[in-house]
Protein backbone atom coordinates (compact mmCIF):
# COMPACT_ATOMS: atom_id res chain seq x y z
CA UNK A 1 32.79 55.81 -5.10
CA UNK A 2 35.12 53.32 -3.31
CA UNK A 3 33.18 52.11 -0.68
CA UNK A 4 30.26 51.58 -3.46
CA UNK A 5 32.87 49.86 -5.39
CA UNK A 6 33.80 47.11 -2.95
CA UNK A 7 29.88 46.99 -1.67
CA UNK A 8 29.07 45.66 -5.41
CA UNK A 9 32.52 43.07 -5.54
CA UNK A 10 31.48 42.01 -1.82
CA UNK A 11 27.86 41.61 -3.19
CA UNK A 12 29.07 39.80 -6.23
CA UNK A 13 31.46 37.51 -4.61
CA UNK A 14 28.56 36.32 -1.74
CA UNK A 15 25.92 35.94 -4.44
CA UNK A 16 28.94 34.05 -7.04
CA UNK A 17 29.48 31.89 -3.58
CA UNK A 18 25.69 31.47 -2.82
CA UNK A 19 25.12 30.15 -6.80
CA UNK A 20 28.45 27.54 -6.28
CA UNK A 21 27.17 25.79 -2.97
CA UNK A 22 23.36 25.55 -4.17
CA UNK A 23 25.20 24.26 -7.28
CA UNK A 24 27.45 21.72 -5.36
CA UNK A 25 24.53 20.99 -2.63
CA UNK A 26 22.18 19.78 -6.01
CA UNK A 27 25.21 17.72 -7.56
CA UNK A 28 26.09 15.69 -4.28
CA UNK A 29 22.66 14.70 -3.40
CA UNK A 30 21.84 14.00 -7.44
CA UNK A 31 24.85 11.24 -7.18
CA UNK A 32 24.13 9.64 -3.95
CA UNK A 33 20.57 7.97 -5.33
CA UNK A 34 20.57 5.09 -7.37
CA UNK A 35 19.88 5.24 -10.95
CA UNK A 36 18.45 2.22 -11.87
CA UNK A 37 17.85 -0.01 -15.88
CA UNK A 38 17.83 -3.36 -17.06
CA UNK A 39 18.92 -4.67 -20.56
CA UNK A 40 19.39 -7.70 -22.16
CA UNK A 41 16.55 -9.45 -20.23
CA UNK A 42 15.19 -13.02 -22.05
CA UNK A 43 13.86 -16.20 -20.67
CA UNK A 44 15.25 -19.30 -22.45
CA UNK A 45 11.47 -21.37 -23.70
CA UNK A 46 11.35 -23.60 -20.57
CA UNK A 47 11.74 -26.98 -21.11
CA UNK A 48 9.59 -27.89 -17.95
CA UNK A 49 6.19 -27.42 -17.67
CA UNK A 50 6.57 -25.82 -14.37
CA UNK A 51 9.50 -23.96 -14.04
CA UNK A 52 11.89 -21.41 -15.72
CA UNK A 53 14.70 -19.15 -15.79
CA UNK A 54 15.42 -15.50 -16.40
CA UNK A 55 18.33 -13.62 -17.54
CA UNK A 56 18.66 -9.34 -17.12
CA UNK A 57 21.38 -6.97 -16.38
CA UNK A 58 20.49 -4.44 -14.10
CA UNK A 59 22.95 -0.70 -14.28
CA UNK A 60 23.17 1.38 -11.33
CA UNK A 61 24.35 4.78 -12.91
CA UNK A 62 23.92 6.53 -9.99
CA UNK A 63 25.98 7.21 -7.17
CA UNK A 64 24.37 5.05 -3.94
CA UNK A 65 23.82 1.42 -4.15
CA UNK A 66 20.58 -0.52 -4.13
CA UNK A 67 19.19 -4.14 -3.60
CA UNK A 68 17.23 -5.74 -4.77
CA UNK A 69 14.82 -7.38 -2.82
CA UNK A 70 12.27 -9.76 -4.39
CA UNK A 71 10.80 -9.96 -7.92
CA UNK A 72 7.28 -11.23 -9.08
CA UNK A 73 5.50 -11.87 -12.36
CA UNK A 74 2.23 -12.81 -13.44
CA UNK A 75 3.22 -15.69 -15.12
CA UNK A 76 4.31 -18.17 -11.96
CA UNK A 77 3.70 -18.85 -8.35
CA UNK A 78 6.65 -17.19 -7.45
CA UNK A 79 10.18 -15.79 -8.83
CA UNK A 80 13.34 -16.05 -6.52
CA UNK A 81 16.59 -14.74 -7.01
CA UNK A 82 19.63 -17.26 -7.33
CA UNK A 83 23.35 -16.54 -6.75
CA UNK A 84 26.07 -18.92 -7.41
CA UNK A 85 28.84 -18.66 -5.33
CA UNK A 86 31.80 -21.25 -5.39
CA UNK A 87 29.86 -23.24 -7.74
CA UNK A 88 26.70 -23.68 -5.82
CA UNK A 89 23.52 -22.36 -6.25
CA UNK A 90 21.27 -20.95 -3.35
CA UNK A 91 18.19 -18.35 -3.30
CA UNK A 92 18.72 -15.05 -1.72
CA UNK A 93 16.98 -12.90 0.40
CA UNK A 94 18.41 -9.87 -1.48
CA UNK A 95 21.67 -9.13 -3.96
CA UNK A 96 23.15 -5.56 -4.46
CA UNK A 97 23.50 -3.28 -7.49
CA UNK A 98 26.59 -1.59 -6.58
CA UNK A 99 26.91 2.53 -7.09
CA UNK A 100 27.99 2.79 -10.84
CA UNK A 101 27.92 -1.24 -11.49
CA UNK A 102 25.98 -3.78 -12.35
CA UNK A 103 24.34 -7.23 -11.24
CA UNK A 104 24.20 -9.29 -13.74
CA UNK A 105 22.08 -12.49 -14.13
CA UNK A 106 23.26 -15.05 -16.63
CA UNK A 107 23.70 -18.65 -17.58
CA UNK A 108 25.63 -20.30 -15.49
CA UNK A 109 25.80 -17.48 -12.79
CA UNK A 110 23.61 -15.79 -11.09
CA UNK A 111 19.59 -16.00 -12.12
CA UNK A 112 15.73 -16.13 -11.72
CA UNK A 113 13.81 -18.70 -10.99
CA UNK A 114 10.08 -18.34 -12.03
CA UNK A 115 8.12 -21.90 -10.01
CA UNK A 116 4.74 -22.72 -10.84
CA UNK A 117 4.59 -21.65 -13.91
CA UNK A 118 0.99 -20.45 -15.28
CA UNK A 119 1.25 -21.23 -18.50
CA UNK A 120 4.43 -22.36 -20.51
CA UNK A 121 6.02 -19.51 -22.17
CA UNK A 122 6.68 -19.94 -26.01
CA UNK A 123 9.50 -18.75 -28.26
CA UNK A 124 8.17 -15.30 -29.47
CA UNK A 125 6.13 -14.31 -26.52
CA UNK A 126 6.91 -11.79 -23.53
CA UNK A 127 7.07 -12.29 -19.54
CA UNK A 128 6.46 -9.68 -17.57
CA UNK A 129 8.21 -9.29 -14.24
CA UNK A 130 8.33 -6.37 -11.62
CA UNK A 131 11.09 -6.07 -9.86
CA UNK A 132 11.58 -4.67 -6.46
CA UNK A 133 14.28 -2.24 -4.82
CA UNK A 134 14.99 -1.59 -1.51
CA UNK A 135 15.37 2.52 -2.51
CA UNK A 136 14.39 3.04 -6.22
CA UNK A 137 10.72 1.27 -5.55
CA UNK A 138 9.19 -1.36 -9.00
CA UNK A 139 10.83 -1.53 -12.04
CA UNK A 140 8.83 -3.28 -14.44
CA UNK A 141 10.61 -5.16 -17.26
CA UNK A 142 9.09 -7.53 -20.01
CA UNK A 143 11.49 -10.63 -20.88
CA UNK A 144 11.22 -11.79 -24.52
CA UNK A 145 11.27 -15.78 -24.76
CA UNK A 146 13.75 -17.18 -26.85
CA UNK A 147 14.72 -20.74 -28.03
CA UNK A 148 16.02 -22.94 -25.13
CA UNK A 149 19.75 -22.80 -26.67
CA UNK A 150 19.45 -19.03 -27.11
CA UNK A 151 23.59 -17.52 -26.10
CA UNK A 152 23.13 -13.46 -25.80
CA UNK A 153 26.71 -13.53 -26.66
CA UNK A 154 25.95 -14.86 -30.44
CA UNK A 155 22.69 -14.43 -30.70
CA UNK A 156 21.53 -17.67 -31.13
């Protein structure tokens, strides 16, 4: 009756241990992907015929960093990704969503640049962009247009 006993707790303790590691195996390798959306993506109405900017946050939830690593839309010749650092703007090749952060493109900071514009987008309408990750593949966002003066922060 003993030895049956401590077969079952030995059996119970390697199959408790088994359940814990598969457990802590699927939790470790869930966090270390990015987990990638955008929000509060517009395009001011370009004042240019030809060119225009975009504005999106993109949220890493997950636990590994991406980059992203070019972006392009229907609606121009090309889209390029601007950073400002020290008060000067310059394209680049690729910018990082940190693990848990964000990269945020706004006014004054940070932005897209859509060149040879299609068409001119009006107040109202939607541009569609894909954008493109080094790990987590296309994510395809649509950009409402709003008026040239548009602030995110008010609203208007």
């Amino acid at each position: 009756m003993r030895r049956a006993t401590a077969a079952l707790l030995t059996a119970g303790a390697l199959a408790g241990t088994a359940l814990l590691t598969g457990c802590g195996g699927s939790a470790s390798a869930s966090g270390a992907r990015p987990d990638l959306s955008v929000g509060s993506a517009y395009m001011p109405q370009p004042v240019s015929d030809s060119m225009a900017a975009g504005f999106l946050t993109i949220v890493n939830k997950g636990g590994a960093a991406d980059e992203l690593t070019s972006v392009t839309s229907d609606a121009a010749g090309s889209v390029t990704a601007h950073e400002t650092v020290g008060g000067t703007m310059r394209e680049a090749d690729r910018l990082t969503v940190p693990a848990h952060g964000r990269l945020e493109f706004r006014s004054g900071g940070d932005h897209l640049m859509f060149d040879g514009l299609k068409r001119r987008p009006e107040q109202g309408q939607t541009v569609s962009v894909v954008l493109h990750f080094a790990k987590s593949g296309e994510l395809r966002v649509e950009m409402p247009v709003k008026p040239a003066t548009y602030n995110p922060s008010t609203g208007h």
